[in-house]
Protein backbone atom coordinates (compact mmCIF):
# COMPACT_ATOMS: atom_id res chain seq x y z
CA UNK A 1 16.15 5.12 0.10
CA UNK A 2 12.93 3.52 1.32
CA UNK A 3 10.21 3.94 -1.17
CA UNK A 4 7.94 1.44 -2.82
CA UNK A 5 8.81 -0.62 -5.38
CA UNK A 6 7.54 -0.12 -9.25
CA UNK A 7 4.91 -3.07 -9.11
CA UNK A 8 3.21 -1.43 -5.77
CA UNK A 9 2.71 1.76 -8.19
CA UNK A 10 1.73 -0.06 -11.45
CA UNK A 11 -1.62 -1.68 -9.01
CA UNK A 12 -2.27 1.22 -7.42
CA UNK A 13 -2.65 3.23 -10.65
CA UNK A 14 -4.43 0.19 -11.95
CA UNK A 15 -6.73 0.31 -9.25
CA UNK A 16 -7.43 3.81 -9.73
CA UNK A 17 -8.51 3.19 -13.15
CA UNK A 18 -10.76 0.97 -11.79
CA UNK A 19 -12.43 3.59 -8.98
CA UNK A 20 -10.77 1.79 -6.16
CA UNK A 21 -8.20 4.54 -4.25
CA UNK A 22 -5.42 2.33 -2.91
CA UNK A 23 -2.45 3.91 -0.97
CA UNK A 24 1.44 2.64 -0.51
CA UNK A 25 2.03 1.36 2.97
CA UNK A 26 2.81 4.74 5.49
CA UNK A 27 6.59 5.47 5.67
CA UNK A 28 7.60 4.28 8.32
CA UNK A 29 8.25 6.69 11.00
CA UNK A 30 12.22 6.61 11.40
CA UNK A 31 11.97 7.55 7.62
CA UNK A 32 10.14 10.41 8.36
CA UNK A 33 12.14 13.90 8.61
CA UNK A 34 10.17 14.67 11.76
CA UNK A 35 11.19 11.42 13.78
CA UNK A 36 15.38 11.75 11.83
CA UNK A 37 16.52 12.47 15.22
CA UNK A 38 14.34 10.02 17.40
CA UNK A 39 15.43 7.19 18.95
CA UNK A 40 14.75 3.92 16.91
CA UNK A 41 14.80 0.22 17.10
CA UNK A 42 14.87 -0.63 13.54
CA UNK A 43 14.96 -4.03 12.40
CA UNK A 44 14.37 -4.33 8.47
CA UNK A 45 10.46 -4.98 8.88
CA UNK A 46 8.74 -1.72 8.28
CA UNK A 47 11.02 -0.88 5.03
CA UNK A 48 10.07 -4.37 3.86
CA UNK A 49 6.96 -4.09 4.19
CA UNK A 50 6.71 -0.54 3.12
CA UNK A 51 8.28 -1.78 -0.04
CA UNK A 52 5.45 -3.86 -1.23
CA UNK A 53 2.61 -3.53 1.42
CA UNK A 54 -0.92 -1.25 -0.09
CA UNK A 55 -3.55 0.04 1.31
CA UNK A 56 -7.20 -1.30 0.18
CA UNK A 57 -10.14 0.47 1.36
CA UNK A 58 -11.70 -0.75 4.66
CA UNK A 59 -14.05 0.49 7.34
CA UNK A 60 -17.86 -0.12 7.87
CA UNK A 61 -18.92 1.57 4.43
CA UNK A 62 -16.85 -1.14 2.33
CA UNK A 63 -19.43 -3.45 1.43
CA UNK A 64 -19.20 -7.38 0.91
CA UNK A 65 -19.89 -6.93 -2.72
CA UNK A 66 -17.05 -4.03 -2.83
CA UNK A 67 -14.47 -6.58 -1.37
CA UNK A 68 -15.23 -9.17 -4.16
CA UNK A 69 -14.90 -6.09 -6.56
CA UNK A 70 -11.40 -5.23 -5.27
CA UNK A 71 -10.26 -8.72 -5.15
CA UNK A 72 -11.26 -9.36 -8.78
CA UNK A 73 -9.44 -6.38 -9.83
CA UNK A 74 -6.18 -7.06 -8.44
CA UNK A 75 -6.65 -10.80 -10.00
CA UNK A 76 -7.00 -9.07 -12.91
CA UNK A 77 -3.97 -6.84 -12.50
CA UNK A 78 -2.17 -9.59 -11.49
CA UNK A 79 -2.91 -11.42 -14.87
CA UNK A 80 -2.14 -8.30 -16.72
């Protein structure tokens, strides 16, 4: 079915370890058992990038200094 894919769960625990909280993508909404019955114009984009999209911390708290601090950590998982 749709989930993510093992490397989008190997950063995001990675991340954790490193104090960052970093989500998978949202399901999209077709996948969700609420919507199974809604009408739908699917196209292969939301799975895709539900597959391998993450979500980073934002909003008006997340410092310039914090972003460079993310970024180097996901270089560094990267490496790994």
């Amino acid at each position: 079915d749709c989930q993510p894919n093992e490397n989008v769960e190997a950063l995001r625990a990675f991340m954790l370890g490193k104090k960052i909280e970093a989500r998978p993508v949202w399901k999209p909404m077709h996948k969700q058992p609420v919507y199974k019955d809604a009408p739908a114009y699917i196209n292969g984009v939301s799975e895709a990038i539900f597959k391998i999209g993450m979500c980073l911390p934002a909003g008006p708290w997340v410092t310039d200094e914090d972003v460079y601090y993310i970024v180097e950590c996901i270089k560094e998982a990267i490496v790994k």
